[in-house]
PDB file of N, CA and C in Angstrom:
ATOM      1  N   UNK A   1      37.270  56.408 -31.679  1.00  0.00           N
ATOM      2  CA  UNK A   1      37.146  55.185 -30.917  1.00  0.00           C
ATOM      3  C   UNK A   1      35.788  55.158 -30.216  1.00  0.00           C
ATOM      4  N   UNK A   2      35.721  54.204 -30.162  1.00  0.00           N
ATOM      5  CA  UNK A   2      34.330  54.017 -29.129  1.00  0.00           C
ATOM      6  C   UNK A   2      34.491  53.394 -27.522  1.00  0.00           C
ATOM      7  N   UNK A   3      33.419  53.378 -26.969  1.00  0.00           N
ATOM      8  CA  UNK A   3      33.664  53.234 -25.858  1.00  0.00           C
ATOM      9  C   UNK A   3      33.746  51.487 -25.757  1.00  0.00           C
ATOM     10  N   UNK A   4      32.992  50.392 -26.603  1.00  0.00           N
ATOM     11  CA  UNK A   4      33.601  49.104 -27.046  1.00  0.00           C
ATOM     12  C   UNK A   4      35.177  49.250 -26.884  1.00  0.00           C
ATOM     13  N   UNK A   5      35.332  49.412 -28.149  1.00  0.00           N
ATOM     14  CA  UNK A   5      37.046  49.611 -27.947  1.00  0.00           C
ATOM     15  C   UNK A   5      37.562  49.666 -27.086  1.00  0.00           C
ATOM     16  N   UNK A   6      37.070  50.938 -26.341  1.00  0.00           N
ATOM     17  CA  UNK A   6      38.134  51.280 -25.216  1.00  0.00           C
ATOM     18  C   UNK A   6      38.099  50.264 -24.003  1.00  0.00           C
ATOM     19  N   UNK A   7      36.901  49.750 -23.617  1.00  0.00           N
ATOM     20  CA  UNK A   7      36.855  48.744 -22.609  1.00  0.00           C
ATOM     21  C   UNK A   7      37.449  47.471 -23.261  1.00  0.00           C
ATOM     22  N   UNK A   8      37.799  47.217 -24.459  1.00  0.00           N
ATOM     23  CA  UNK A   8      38.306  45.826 -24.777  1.00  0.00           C
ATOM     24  C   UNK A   8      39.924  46.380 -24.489  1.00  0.00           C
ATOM     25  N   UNK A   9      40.052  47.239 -24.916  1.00  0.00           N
ATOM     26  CA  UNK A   9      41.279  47.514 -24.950  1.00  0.00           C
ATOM     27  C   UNK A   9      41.603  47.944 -23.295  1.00  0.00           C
ATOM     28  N   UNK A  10      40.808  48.058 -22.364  1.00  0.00           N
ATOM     29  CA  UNK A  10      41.020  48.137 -20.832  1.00  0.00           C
ATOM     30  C   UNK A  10      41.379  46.664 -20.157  1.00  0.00           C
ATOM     31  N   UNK A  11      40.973  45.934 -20.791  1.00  0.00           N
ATOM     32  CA  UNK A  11      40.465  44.438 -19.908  1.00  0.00           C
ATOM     33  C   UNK A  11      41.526  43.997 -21.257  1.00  0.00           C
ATOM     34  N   UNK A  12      42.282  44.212 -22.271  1.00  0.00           N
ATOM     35  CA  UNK A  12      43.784  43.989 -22.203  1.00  0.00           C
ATOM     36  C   UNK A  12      45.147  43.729 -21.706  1.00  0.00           C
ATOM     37  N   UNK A  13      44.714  45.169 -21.215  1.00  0.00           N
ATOM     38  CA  UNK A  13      46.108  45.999 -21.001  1.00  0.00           C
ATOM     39  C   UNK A  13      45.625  45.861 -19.075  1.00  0.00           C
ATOM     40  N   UNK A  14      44.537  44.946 -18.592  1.00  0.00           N
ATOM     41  CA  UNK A  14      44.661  44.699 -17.158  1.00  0.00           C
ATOM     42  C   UNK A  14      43.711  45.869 -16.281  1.00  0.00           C
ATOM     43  N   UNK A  15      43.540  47.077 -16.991  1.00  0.00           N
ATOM     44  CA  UNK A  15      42.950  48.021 -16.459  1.00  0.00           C
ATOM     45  C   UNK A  15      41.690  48.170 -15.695  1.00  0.00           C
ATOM     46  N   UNK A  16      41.012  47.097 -16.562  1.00  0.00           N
ATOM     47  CA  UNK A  16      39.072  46.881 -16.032  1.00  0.00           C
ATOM     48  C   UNK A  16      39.065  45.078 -15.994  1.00  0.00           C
ATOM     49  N   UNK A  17      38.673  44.776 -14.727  1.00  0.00           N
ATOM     50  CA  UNK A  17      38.038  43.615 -14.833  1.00  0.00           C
ATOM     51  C   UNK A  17      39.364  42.561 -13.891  1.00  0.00           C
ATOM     52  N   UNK A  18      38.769  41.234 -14.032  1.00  0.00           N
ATOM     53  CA  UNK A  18      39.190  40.428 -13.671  1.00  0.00           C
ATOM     54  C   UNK A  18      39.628  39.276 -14.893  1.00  0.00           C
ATOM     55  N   UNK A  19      40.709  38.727 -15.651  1.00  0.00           N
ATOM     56  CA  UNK A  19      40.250  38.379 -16.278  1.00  0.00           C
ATOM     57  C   UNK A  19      39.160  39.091 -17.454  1.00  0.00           C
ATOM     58  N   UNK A  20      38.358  37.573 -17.602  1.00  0.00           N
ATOM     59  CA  UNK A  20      37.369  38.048 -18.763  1.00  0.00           C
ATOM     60  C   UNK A  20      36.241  38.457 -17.696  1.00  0.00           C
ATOM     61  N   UNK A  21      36.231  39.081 -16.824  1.00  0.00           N
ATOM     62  CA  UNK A  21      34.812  39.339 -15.929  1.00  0.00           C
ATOM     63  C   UNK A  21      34.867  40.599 -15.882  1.00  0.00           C
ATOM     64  N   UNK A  22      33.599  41.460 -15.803  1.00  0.00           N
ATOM     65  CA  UNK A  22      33.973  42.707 -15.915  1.00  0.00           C
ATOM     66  C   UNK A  22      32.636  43.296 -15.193  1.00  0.00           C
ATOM     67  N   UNK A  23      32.744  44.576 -13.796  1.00  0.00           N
ATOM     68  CA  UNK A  23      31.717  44.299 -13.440  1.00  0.00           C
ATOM     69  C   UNK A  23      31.161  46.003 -13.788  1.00  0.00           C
ATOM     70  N   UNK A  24      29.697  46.319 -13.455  1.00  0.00           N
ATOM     71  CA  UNK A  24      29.476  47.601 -14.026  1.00  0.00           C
ATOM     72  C   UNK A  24      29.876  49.086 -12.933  1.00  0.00           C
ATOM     73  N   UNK A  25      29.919  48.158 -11.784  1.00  0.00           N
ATOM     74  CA  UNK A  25      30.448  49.409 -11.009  1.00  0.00           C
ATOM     75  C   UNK A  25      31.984  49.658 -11.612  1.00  0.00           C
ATOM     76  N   UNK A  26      32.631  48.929 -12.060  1.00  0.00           N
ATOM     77  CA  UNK A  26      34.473  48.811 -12.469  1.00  0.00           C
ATOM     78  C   UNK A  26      34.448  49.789 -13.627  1.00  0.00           C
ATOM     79  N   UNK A  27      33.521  49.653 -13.923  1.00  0.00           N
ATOM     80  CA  UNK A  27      33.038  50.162 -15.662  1.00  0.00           C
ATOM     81  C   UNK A  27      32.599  51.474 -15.433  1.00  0.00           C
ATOM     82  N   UNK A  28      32.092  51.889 -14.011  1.00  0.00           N
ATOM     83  CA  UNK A  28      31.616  53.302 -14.314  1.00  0.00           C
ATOM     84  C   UNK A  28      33.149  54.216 -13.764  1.00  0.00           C
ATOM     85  N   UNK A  29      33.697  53.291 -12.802  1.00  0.00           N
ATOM     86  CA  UNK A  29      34.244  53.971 -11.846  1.00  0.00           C
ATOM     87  C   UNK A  29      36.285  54.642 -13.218  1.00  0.00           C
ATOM     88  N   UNK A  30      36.055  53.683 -14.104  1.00  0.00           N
ATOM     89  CA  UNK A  30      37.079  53.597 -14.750  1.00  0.00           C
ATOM     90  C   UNK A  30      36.974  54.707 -16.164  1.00  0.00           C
ATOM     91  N   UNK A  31      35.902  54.742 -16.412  1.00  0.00           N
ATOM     92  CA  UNK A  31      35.250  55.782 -17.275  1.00  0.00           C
ATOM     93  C   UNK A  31      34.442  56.863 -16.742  1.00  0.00           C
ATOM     94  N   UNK A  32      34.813  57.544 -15.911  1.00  0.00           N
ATOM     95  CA  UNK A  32      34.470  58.356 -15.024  1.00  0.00           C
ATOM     96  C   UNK A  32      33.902  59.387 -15.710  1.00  0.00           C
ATOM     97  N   UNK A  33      34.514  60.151 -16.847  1.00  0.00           N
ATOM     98  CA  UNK A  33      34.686  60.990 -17.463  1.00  0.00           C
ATOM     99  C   UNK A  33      33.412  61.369 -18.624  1.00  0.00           C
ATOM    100  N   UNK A  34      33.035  59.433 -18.325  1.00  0.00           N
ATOM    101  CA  UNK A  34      31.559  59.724 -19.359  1.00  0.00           C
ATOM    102  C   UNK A  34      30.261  59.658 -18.601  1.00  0.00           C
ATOM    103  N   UNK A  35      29.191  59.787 -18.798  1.00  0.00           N
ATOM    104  CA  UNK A  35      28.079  59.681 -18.169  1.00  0.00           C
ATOM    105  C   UNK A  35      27.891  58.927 -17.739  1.00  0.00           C
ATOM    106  N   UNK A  36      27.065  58.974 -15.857  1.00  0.00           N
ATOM    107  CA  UNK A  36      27.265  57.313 -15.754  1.00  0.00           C
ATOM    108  C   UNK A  36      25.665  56.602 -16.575  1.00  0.00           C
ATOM    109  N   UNK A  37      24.595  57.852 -17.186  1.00  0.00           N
ATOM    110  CA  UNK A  37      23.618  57.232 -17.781  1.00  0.00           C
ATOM    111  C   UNK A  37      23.774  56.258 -18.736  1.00  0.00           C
ATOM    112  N   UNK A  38      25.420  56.176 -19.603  1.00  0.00           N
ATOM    113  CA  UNK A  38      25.803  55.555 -20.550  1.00  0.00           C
ATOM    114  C   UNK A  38      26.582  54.849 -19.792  1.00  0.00           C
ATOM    115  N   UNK A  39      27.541  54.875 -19.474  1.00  0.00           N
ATOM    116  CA  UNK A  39      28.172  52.956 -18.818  1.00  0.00           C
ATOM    117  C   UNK A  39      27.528  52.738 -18.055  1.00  0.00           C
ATOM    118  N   UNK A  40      26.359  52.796 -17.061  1.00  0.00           N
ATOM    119  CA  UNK A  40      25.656  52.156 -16.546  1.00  0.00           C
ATOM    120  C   UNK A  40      25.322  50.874 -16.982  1.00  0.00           C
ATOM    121  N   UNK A  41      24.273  51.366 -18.029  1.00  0.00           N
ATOM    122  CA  UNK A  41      24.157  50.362 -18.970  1.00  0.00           C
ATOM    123  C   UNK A  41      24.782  49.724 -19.994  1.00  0.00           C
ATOM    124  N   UNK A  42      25.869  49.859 -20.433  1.00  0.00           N
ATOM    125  CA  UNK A  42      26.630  49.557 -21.636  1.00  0.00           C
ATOM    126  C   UNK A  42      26.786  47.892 -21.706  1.00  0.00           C
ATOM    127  N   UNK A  43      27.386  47.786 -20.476  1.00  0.00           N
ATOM    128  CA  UNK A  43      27.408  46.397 -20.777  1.00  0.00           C
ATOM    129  C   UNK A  43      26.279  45.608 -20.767  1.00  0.00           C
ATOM    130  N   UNK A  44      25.066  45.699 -20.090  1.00  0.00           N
ATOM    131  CA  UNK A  44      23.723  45.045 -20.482  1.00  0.00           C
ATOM    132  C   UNK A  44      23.117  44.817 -21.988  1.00  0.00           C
ATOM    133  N   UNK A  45      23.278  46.465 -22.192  1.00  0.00           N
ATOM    134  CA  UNK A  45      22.742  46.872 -23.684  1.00  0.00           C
ATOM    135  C   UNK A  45      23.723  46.354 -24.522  1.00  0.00           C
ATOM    136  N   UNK A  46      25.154  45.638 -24.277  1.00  0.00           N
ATOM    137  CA  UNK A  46      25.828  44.724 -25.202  1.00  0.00           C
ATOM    138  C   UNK A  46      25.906  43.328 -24.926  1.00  0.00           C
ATOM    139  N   UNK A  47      25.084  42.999 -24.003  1.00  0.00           N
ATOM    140  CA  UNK A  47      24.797  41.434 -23.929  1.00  0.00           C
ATOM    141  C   UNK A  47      24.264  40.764 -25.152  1.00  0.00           C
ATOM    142  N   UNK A  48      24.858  39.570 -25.135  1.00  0.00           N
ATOM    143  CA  UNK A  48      24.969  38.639 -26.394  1.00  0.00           C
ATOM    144  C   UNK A  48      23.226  38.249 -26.471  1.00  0.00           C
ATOM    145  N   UNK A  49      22.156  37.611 -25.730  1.00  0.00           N
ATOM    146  CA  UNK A  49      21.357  37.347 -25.552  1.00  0.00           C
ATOM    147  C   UNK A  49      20.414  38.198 -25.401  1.00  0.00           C
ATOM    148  N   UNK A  50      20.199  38.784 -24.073  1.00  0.00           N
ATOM    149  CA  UNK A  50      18.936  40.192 -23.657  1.00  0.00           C
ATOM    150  C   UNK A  50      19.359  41.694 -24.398  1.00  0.00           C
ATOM    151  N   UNK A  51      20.581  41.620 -24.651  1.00  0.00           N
ATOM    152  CA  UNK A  51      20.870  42.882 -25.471  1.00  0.00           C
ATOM    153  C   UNK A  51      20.466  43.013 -27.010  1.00  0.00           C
ATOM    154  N   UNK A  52      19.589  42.102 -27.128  1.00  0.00           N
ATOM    155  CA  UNK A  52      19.105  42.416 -28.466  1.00  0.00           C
ATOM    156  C   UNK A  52      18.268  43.224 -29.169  1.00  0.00           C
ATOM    157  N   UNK A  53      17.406  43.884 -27.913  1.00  0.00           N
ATOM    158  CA  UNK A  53      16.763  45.016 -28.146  1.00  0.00           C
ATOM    159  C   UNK A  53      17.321  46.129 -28.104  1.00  0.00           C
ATOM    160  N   UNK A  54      18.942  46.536 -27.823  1.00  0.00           N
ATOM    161  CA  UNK A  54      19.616  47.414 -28.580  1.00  0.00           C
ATOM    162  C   UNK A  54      20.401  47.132 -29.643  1.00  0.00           C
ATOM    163  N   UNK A  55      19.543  47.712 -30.698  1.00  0.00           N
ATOM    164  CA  UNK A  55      20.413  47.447 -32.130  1.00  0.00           C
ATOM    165  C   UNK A  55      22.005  48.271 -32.238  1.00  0.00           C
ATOM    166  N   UNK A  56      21.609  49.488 -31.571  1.00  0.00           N
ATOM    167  CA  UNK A  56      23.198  50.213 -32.068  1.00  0.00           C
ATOM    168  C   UNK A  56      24.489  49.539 -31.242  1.00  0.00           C
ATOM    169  N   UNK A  57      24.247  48.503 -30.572  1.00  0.00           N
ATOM    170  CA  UNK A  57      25.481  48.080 -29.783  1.00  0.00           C
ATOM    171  C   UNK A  57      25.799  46.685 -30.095  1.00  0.00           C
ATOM    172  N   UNK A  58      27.206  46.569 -30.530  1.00  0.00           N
ATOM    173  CA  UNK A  58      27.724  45.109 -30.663  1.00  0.00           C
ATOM    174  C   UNK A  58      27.665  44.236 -29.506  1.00  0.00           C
ATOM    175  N   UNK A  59      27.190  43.600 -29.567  1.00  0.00           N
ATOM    176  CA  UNK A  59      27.117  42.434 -28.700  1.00  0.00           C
ATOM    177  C   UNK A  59      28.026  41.373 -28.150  1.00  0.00           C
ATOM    178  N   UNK A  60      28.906  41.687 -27.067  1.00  0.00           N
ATOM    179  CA  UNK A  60      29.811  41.319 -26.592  1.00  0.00           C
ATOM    180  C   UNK A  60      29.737  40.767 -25.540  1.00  0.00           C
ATOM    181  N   UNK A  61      28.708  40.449 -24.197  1.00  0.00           N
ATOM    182  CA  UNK A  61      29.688  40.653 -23.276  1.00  0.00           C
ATOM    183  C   UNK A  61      28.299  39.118 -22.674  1.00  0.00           C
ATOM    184  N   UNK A  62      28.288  38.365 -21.946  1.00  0.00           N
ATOM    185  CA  UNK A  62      27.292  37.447 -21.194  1.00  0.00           C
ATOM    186  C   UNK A  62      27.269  37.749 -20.008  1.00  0.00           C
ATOM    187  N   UNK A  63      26.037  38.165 -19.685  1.00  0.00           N
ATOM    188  CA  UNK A  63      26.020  38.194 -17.730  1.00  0.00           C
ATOM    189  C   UNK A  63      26.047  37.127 -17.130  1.00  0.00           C
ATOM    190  N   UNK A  64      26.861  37.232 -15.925  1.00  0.00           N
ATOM    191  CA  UNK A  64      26.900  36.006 -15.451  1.00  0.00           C
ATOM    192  C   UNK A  64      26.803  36.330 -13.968  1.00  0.00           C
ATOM    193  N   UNK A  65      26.034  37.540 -13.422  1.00  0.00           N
ATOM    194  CA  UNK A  65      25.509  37.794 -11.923  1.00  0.00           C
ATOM    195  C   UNK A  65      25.262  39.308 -12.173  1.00  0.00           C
ATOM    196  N   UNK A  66      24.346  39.379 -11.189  1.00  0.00           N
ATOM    197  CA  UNK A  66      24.124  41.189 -11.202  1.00  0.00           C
ATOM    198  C   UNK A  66      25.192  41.831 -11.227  1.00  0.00           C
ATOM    199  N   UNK A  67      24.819  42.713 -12.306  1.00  0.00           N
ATOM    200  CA  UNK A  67      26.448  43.574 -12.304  1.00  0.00           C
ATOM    201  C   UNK A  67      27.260  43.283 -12.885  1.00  0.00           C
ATOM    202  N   UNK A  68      27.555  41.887 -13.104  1.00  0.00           N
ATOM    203  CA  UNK A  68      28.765  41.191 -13.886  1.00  0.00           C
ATOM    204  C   UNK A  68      28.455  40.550 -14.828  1.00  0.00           C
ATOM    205  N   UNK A  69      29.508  40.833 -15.966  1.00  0.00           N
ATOM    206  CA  UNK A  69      29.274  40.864 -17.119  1.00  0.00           C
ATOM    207  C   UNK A  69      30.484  39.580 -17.793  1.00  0.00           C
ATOM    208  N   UNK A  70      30.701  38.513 -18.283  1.00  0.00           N
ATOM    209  CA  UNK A  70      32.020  38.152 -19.057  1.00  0.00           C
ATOM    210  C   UNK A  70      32.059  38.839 -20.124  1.00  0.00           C
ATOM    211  N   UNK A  71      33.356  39.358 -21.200  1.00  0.00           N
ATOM    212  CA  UNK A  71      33.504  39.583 -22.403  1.00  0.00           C
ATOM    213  C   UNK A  71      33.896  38.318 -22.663  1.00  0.00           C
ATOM    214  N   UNK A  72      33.055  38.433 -24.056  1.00  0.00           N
ATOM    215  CA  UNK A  72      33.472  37.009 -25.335  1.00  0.00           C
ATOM    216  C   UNK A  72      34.888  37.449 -25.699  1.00  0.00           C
ATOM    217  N   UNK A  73      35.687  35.868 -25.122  1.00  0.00           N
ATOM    218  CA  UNK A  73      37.138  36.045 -26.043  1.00  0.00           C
ATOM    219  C   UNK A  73      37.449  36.182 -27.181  1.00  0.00           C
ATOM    220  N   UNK A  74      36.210  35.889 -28.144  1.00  0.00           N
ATOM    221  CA  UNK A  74      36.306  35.947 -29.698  1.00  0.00           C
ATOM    222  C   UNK A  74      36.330  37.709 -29.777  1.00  0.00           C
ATOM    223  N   UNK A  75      35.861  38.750 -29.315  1.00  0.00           N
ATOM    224  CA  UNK A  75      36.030  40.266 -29.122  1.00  0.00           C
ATOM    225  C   UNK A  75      37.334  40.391 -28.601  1.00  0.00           C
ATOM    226  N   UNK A  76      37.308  39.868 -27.611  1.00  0.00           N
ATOM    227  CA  UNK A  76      38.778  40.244 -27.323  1.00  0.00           C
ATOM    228  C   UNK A  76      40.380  40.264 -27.889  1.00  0.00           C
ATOM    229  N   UNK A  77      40.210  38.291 -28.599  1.00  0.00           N
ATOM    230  CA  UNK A  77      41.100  38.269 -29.703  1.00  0.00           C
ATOM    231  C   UNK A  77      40.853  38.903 -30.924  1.00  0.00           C
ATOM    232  N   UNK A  78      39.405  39.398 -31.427  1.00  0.00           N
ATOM    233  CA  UNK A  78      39.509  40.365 -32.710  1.00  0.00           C
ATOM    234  C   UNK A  78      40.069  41.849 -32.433  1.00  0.00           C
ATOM    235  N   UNK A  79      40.164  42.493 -31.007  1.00  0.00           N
ATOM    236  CA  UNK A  79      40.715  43.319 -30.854  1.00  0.00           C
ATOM    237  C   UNK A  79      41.945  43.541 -30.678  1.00  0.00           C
ATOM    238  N   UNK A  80      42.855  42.234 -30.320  1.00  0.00           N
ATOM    239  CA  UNK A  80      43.789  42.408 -30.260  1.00  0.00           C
ATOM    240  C   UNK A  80      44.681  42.047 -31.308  1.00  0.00           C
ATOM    241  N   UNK A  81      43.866  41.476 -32.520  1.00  0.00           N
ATOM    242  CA  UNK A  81      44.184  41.170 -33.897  1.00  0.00           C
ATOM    243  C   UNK A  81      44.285  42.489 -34.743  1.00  0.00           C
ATOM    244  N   UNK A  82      43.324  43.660 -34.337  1.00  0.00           N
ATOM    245  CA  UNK A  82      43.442  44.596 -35.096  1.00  0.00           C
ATOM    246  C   UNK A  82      44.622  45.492 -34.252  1.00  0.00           C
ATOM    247  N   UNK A  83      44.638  45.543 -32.885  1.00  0.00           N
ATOM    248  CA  UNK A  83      46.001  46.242 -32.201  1.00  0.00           C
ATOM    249  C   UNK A  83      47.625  45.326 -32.771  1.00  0.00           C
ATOM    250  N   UNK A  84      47.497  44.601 -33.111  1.00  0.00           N
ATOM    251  CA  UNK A  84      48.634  43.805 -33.456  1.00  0.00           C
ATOM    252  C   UNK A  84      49.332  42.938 -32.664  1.00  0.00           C
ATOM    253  N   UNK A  85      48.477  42.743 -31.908  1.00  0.00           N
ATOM    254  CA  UNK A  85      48.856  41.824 -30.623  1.00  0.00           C
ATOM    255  C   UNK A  85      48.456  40.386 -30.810  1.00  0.00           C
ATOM    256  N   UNK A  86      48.230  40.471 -31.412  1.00  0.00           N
ATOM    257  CA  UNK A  86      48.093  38.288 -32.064  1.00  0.00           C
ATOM    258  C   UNK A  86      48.167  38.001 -33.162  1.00  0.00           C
TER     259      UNK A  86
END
């Protein structure tokens, strides 16, 4: 799994976020376990727009204030299409 996954599958199941809002302190504090050099940035470096200068990351998420990030519902319902949940 990746760490994509796992945050789509957090902001599912209610774990991370508000809704579709998701902010990066929520993101470090919830993935504790990984570096915060990597979720720091994760959700930037997967922005739909400015995240395009990282190629290795799918592009998911629109900022919409410092720190805060929306996930695209189209990610969210493809994830929950492959969990079996729609």
């Amino acid at each position: 799994m990746s760490l994509r996954t796992d945050v789509l599958d957090a902001v599912i199941e209610g774990h991370l976020g508000k809704g579709l809002i998701v902010t990066r302190q929520a993101l470090i504090q919830l993935f504790s376990d990984i570096a915060e050099t990597y979720t720091g940035v994760f959700l930037s470096n997967s922005e739909m727009t400015t995240g395009v200068s990282s190629p290795t990351y799918e592009h998911f998420t629109q900022r919409v204030g410092v720190g805060t990030y929306r996930i695209h519902p189209q990610a969210l319902l493809d994830r929950m299409i492959e969990r079996g949940l729609a």
